[in-house]
PDB file of N, CA and C in Angstrom:
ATOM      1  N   UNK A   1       0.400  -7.884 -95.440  1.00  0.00           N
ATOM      2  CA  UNK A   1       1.467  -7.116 -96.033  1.00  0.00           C
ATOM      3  C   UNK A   1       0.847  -6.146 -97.032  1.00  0.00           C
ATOM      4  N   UNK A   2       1.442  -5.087 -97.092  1.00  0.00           N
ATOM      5  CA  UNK A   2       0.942  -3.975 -98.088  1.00  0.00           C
ATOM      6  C   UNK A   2       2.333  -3.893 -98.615  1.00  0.00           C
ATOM      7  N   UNK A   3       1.290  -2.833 -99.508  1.00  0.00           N
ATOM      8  CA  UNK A   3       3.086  -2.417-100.901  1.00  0.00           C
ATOM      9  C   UNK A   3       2.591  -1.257-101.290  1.00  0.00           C
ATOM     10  N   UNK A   4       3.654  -0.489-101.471  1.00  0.00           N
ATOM     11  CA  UNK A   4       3.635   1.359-101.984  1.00  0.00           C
ATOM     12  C   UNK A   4       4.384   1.278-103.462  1.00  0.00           C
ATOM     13  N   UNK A   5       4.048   1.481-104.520  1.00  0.00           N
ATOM     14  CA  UNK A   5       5.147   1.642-105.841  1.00  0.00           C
ATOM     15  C   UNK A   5       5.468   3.075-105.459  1.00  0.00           C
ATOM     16  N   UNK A   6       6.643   3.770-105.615  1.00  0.00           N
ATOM     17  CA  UNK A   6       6.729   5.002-106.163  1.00  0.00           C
ATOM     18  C   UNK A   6       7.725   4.943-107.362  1.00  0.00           C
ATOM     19  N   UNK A   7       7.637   5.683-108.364  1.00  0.00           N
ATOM     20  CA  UNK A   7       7.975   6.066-109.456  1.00  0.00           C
ATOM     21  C   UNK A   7       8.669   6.977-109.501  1.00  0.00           C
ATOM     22  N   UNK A   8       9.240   7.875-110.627  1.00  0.00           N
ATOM     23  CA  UNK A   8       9.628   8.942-110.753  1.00  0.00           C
ATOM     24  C   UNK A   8      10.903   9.360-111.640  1.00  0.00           C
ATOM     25  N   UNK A   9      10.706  10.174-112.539  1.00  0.00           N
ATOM     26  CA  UNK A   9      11.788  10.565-113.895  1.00  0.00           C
ATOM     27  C   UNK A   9      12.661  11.505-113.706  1.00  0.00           C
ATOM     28  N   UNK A  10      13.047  11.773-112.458  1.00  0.00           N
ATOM     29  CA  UNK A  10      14.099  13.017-111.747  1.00  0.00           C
ATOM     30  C   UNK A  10      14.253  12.080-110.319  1.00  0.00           C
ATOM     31  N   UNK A  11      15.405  12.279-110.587  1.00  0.00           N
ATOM     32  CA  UNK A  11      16.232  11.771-109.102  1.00  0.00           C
ATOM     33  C   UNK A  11      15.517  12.313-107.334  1.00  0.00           C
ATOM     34  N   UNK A  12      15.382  13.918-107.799  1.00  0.00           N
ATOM     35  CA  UNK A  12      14.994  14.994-106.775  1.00  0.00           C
ATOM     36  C   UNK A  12      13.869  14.424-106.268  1.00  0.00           C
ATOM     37  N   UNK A  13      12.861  14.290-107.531  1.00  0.00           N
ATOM     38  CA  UNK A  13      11.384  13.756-107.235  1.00  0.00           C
ATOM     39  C   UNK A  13      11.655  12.968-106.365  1.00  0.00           C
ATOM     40  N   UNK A  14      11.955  11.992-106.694  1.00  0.00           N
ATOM     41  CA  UNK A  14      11.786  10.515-106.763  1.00  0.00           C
ATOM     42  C   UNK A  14      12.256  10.396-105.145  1.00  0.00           C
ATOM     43  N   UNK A  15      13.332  10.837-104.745  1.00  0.00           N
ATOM     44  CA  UNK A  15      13.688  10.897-103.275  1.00  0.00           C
ATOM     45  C   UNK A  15      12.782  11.537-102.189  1.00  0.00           C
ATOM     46  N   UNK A  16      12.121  12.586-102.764  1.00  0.00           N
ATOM     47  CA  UNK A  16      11.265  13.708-101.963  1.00  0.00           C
ATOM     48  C   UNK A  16       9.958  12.388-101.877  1.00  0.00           C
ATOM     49  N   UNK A  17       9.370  12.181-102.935  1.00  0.00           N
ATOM     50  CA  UNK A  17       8.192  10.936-103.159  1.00  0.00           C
ATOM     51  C   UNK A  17       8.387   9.692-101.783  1.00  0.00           C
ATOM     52  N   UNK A  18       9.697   9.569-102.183  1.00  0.00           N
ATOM     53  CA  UNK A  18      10.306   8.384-101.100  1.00  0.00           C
ATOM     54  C   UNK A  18      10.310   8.658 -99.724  1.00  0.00           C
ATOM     55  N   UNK A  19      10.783   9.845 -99.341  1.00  0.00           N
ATOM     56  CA  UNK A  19      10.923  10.538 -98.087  1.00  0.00           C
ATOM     57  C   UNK A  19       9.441  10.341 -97.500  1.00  0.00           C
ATOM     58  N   UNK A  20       9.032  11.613 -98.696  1.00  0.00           N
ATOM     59  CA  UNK A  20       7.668  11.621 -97.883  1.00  0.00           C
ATOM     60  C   UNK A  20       6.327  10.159 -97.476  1.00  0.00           C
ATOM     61  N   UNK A  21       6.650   9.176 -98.322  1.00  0.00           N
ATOM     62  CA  UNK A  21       6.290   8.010 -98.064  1.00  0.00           C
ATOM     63  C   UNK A  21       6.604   7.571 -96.606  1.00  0.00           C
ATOM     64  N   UNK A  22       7.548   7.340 -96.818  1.00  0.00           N
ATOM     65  CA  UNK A  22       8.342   6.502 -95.432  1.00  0.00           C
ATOM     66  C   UNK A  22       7.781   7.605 -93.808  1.00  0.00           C
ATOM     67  N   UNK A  23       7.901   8.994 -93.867  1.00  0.00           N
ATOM     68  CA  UNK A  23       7.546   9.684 -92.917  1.00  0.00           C
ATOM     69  C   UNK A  23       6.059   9.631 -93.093  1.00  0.00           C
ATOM     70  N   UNK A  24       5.380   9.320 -93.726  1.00  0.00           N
ATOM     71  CA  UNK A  24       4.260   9.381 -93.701  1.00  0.00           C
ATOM     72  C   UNK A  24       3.365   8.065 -92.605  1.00  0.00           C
ATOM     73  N   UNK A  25       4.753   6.845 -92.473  1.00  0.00           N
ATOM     74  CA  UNK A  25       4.166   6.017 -92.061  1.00  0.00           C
ATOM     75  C   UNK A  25       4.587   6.270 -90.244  1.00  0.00           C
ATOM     76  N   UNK A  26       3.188   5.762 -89.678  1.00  0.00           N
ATOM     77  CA  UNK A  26       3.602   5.615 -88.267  1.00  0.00           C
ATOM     78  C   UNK A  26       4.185   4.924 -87.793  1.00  0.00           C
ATOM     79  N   UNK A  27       4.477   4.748 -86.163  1.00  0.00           N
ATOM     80  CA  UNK A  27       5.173   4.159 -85.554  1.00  0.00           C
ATOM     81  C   UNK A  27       4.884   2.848 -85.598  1.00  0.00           C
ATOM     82  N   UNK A  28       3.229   2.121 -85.788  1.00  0.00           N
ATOM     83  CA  UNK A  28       3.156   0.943 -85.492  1.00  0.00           C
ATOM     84  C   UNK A  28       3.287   0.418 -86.977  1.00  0.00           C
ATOM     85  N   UNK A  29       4.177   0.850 -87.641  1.00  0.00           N
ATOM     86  CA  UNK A  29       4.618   0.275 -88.964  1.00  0.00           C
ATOM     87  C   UNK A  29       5.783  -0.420 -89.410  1.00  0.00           C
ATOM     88  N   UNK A  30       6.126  -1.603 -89.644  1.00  0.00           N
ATOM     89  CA  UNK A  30       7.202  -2.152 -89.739  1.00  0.00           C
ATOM     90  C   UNK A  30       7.434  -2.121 -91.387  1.00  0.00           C
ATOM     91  N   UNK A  31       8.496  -1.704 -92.341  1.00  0.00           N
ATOM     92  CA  UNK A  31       9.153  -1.871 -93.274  1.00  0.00           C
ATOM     93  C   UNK A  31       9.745  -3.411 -93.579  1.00  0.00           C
ATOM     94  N   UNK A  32       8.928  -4.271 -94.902  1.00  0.00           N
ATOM     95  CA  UNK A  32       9.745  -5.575 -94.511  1.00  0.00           C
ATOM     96  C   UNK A  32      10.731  -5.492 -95.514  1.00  0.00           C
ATOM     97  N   UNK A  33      10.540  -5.072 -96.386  1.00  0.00           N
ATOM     98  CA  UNK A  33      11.799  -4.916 -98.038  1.00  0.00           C
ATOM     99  C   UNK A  33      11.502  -3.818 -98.765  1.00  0.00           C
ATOM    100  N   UNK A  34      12.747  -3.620 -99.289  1.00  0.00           N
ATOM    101  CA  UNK A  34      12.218  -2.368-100.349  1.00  0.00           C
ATOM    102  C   UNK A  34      13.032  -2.493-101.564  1.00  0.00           C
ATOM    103  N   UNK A  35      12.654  -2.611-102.817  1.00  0.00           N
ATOM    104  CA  UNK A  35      13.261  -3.270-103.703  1.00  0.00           C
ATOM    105  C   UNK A  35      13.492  -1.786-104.592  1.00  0.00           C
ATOM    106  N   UNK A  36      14.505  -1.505-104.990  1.00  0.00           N
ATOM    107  CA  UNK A  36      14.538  -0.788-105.909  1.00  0.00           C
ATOM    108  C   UNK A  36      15.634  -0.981-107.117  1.00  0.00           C
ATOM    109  N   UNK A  37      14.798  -0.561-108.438  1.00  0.00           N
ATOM    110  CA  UNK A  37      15.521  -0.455-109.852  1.00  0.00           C
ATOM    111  C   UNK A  37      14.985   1.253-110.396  1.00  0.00           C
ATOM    112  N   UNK A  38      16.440   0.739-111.504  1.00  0.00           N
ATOM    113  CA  UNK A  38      16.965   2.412-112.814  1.00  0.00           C
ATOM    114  C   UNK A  38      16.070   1.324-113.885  1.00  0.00           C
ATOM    115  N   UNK A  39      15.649   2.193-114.888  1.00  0.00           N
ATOM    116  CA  UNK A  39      15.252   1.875-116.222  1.00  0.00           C
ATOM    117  C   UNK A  39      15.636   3.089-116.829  1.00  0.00           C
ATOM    118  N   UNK A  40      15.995   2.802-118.051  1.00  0.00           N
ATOM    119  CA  UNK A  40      16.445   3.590-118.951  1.00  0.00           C
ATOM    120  C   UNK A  40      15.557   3.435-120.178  1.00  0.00           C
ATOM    121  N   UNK A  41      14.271   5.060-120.147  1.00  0.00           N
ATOM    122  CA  UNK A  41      13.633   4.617-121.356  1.00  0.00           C
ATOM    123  C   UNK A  41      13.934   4.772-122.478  1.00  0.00           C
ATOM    124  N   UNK A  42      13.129   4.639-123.753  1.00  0.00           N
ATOM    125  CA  UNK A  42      13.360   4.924-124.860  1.00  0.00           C
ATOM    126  C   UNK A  42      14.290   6.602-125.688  1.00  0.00           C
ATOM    127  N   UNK A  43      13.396   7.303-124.650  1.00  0.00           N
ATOM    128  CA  UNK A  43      13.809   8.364-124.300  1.00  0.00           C
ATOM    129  C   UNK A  43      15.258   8.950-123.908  1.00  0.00           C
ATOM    130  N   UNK A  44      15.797   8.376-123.635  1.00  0.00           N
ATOM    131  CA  UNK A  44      17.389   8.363-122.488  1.00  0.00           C
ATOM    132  C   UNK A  44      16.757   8.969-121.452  1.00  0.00           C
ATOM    133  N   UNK A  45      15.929   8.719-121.301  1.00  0.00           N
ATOM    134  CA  UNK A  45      15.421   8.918-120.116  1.00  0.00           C
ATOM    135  C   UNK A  45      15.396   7.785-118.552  1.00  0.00           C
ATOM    136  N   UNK A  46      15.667   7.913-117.363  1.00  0.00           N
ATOM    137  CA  UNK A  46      16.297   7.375-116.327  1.00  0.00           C
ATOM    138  C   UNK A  46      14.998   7.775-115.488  1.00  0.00           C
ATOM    139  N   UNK A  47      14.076   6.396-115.308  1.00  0.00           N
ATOM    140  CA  UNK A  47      12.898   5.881-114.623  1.00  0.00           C
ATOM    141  C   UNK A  47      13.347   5.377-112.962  1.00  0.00           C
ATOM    142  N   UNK A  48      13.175   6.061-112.047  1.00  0.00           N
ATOM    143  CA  UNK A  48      13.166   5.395-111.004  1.00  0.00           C
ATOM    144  C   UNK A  48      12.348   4.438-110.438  1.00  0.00           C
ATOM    145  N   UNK A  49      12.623   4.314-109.587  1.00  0.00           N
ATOM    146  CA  UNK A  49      11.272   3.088-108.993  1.00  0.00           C
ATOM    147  C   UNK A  49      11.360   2.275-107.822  1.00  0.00           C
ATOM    148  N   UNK A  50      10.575   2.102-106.473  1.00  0.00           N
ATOM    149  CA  UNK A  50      11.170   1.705-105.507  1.00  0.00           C
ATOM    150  C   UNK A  50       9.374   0.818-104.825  1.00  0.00           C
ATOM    151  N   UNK A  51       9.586  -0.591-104.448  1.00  0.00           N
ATOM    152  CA  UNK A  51       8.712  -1.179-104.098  1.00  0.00           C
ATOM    153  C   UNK A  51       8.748  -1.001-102.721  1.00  0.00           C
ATOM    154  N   UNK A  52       8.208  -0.604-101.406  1.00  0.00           N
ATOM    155  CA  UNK A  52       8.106  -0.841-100.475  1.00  0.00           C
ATOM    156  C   UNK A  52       7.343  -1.423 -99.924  1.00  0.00           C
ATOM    157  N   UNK A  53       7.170  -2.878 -99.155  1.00  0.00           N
ATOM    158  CA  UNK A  53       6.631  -3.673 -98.564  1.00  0.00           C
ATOM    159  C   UNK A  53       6.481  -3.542 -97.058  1.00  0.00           C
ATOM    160  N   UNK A  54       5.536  -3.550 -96.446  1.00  0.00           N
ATOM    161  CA  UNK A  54       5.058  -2.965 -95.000  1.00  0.00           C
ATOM    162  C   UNK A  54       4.132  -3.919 -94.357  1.00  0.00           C
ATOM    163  N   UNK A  55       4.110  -3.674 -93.196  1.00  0.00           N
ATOM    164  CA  UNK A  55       2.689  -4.146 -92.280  1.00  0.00           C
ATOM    165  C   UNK A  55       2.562  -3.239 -91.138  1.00  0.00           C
ATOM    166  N   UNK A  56       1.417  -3.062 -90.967  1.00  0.00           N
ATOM    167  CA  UNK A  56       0.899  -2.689 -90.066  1.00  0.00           C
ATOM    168  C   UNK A  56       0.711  -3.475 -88.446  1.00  0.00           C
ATOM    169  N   UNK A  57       1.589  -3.012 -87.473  1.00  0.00           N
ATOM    170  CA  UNK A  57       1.457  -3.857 -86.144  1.00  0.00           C
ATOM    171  C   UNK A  57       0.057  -2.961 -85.545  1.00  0.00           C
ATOM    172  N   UNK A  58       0.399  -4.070 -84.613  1.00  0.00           N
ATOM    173  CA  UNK A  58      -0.709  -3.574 -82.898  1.00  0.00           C
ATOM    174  C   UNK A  58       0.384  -2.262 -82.648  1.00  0.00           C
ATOM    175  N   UNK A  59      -0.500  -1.637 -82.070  1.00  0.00           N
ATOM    176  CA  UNK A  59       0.285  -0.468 -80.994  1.00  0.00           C
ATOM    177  C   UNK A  59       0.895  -1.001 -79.404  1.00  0.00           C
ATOM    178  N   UNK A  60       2.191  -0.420 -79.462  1.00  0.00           N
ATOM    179  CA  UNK A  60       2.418  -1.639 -77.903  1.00  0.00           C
ATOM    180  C   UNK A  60       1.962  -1.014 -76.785  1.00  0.00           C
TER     181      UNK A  60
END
């Protein structure tokens, strides 16, 4: 199993980051969970954040 963090302090980012993650992966890639949380920093600032958990198959 592998894992990707992405991050990100703008919504826009943070989706584009995500996108391009997920398309980045090939076909012989299975997605097993993807956990995501908001944090709200000190700042009023609104931390995204999304764990994605993966494996890599055989090619069929």
């Amino acid at each position: 199993m592998e894992f990707k963090l992405i991050s990100a302090p703008d919504q826009d980012i943070f989706e584009t980051r995500l996108r391009d993650f997920i398309n980045s992966l090939g076909k012989n890639v299975t997605v097993g969970n993807v956990n995501f949380s908001t944090t709200v920093m000190p700042t009023g600032e609104v931390m995204y954040s999304v764990l994605v958990a993966y494996r890599k198959t055989q090619d069929w």
